[in-house]
C-alpha atoms as a PDB file:
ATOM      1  CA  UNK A   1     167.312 134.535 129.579  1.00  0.00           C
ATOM      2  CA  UNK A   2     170.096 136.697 128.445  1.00  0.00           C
ATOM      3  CA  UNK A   3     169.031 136.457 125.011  1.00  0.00           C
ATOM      4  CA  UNK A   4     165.612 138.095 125.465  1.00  0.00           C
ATOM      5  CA  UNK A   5     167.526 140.959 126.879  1.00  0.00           C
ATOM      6  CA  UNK A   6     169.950 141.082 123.634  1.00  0.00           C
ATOM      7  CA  UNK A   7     168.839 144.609 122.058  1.00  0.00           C
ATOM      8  CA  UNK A   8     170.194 143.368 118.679  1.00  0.00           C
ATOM      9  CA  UNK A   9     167.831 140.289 118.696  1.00  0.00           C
ATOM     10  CA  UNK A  10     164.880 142.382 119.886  1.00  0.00           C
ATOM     11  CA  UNK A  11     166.174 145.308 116.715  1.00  0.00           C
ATOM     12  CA  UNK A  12     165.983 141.950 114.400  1.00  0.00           C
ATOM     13  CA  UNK A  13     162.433 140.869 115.648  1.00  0.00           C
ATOM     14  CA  UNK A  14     160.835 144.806 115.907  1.00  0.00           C
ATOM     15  CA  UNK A  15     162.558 144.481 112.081  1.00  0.00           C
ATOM     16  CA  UNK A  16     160.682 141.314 111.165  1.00  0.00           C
ATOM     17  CA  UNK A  17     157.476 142.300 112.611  1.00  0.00           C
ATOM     18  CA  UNK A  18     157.624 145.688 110.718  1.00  0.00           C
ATOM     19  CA  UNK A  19     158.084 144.037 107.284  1.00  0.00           C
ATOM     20  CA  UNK A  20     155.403 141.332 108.052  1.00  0.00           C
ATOM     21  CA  UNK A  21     152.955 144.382 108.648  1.00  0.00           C
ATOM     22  CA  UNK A  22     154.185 146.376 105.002  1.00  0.00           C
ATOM     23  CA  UNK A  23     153.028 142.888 103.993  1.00  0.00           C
ATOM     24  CA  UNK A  24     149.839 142.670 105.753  1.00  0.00           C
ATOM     25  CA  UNK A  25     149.055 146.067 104.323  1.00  0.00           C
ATOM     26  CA  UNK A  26     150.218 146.237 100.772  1.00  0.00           C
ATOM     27  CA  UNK A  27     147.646 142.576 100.552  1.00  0.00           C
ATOM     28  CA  UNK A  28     145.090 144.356 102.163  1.00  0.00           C
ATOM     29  CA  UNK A  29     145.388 147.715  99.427  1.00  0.00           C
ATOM     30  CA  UNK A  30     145.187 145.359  96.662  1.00  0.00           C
ATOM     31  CA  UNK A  31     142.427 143.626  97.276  1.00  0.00           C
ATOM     32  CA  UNK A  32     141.011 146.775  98.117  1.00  0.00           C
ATOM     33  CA  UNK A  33     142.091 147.714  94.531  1.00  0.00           C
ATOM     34  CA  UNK A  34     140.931 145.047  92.921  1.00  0.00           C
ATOM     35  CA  UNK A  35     137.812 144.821  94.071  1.00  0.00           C
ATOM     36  CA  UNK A  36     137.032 142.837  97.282  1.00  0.00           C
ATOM     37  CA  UNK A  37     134.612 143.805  99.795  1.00  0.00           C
ATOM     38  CA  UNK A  38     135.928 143.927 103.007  1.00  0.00           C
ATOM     39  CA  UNK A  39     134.565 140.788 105.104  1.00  0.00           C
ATOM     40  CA  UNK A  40     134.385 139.022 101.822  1.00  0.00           C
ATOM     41  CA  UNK A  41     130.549 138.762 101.626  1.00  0.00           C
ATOM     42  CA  UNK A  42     129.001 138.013  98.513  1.00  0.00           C
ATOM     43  CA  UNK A  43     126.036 140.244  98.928  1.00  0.00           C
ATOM     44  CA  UNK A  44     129.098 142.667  99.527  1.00  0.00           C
ATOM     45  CA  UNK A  45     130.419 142.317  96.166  1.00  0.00           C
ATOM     46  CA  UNK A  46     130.308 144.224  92.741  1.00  0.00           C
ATOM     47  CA  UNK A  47     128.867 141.185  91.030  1.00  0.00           C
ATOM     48  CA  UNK A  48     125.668 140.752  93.126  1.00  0.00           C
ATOM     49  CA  UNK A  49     124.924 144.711  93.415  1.00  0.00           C
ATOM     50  CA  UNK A  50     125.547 144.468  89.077  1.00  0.00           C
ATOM     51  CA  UNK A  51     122.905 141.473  89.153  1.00  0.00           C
ATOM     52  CA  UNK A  52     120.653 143.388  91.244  1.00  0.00           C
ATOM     53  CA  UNK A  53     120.672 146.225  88.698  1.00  0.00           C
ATOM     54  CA  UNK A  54     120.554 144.182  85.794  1.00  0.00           C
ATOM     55  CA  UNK A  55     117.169 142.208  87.648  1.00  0.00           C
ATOM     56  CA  UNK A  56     115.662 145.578  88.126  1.00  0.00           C
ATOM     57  CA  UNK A  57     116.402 146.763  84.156  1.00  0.00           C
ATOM     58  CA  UNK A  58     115.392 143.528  82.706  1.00  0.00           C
ATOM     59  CA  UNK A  59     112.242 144.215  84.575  1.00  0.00           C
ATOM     60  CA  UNK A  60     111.727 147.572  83.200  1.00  0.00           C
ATOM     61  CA  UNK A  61     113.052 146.545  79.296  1.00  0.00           C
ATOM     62  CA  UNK A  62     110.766 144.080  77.294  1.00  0.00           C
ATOM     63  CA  UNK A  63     113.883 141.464  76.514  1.00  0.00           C
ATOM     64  CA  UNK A  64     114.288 140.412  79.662  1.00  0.00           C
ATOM     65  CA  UNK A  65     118.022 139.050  78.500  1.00  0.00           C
ATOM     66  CA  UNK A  66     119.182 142.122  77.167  1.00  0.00           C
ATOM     67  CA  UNK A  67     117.956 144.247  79.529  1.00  0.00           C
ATOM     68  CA  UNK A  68     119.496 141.609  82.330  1.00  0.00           C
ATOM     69  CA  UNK A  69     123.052 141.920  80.502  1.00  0.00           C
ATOM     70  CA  UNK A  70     122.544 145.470  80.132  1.00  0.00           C
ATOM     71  CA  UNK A  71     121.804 146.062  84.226  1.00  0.00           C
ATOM     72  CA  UNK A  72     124.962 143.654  84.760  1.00  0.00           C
ATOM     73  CA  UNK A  73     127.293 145.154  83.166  1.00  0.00           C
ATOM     74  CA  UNK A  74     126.375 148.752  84.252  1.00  0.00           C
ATOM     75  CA  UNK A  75     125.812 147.753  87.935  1.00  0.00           C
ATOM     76  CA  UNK A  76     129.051 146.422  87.772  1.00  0.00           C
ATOM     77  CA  UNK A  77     130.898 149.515  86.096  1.00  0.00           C
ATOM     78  CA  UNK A  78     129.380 151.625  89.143  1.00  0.00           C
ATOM     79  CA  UNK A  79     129.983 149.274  91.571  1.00  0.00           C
ATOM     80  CA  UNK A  80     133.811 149.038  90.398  1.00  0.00           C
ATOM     81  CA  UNK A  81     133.767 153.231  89.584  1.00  0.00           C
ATOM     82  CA  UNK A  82     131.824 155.178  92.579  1.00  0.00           C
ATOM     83  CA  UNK A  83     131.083 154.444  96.045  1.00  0.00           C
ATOM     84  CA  UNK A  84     128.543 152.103  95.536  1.00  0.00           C
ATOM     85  CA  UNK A  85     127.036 151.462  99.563  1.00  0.00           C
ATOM     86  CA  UNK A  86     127.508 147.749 101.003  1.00  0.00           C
ATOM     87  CA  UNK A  87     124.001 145.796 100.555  1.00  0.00           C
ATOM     88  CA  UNK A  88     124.526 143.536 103.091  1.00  0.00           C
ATOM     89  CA  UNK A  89     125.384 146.413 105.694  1.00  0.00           C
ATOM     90  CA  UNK A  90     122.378 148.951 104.955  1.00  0.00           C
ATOM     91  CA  UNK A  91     120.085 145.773 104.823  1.00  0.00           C
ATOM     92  CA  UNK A  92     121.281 144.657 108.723  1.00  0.00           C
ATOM     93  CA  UNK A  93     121.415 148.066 109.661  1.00  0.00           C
ATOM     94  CA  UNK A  94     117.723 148.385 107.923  1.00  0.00           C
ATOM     95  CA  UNK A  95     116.635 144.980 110.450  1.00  0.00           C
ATOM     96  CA  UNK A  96     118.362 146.452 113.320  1.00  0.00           C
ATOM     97  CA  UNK A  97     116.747 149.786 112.948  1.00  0.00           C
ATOM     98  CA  UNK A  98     113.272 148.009 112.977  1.00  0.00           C
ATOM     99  CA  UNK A  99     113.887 145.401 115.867  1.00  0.00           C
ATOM    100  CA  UNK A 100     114.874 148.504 118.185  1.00  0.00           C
ATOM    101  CA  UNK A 101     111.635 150.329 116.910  1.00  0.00           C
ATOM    102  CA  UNK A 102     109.210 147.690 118.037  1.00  0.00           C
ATOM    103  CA  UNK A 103     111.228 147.342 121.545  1.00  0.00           C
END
């Protein structure tokens, strides 16, 4: 019991618990960085909103495989460059919005 009192111990664990956080944080900034949705979704990430984009060219462009790699690739350079809004949040958000409605 004397030992939880020891204010060096509790300086060593306040220590430990701050770098463990610095940790926590500088993981969470790079996947941030990089490119990772927060929650992880997949309908969160840059590579699904660049397929969307890439479905709706090809649809537009005759060559549907051009037009597919085309929409990819740009979705993906604006998904990665602006503030591209989370799918999967406005589409729940969109469901939500229409269950209360009908209530």
């Amino acid at each position: 019991m004397a030992d939880d009192k020891d204010p060096l111990k509790q300086l060593k664990d306040l220590t430990q618990l701050k770098n463990q956080l610095e940790e926590i944080q500088k993981r969470v900034e790079n996947e941030i960085s990089v490119g990772i949705p927060q929650g992880g979704s997949l309908l969160g990430s840059p590579f699904l909103k660049g397929f969307l984009a890439g479905y709706v060219v090809a649809k537009l462009r005759s060559s549907a495989i051009v037009g597919l790699l085309l929409g990819t690739i740009t979705g993906m350079y604006a998904a990665q460059n602006y503030q591209v809004p989370n799918v999967e949040r406005t589409v729940k958000e969109f469901l939500d919005n229409l269950k209360k409605g009908r209530k």
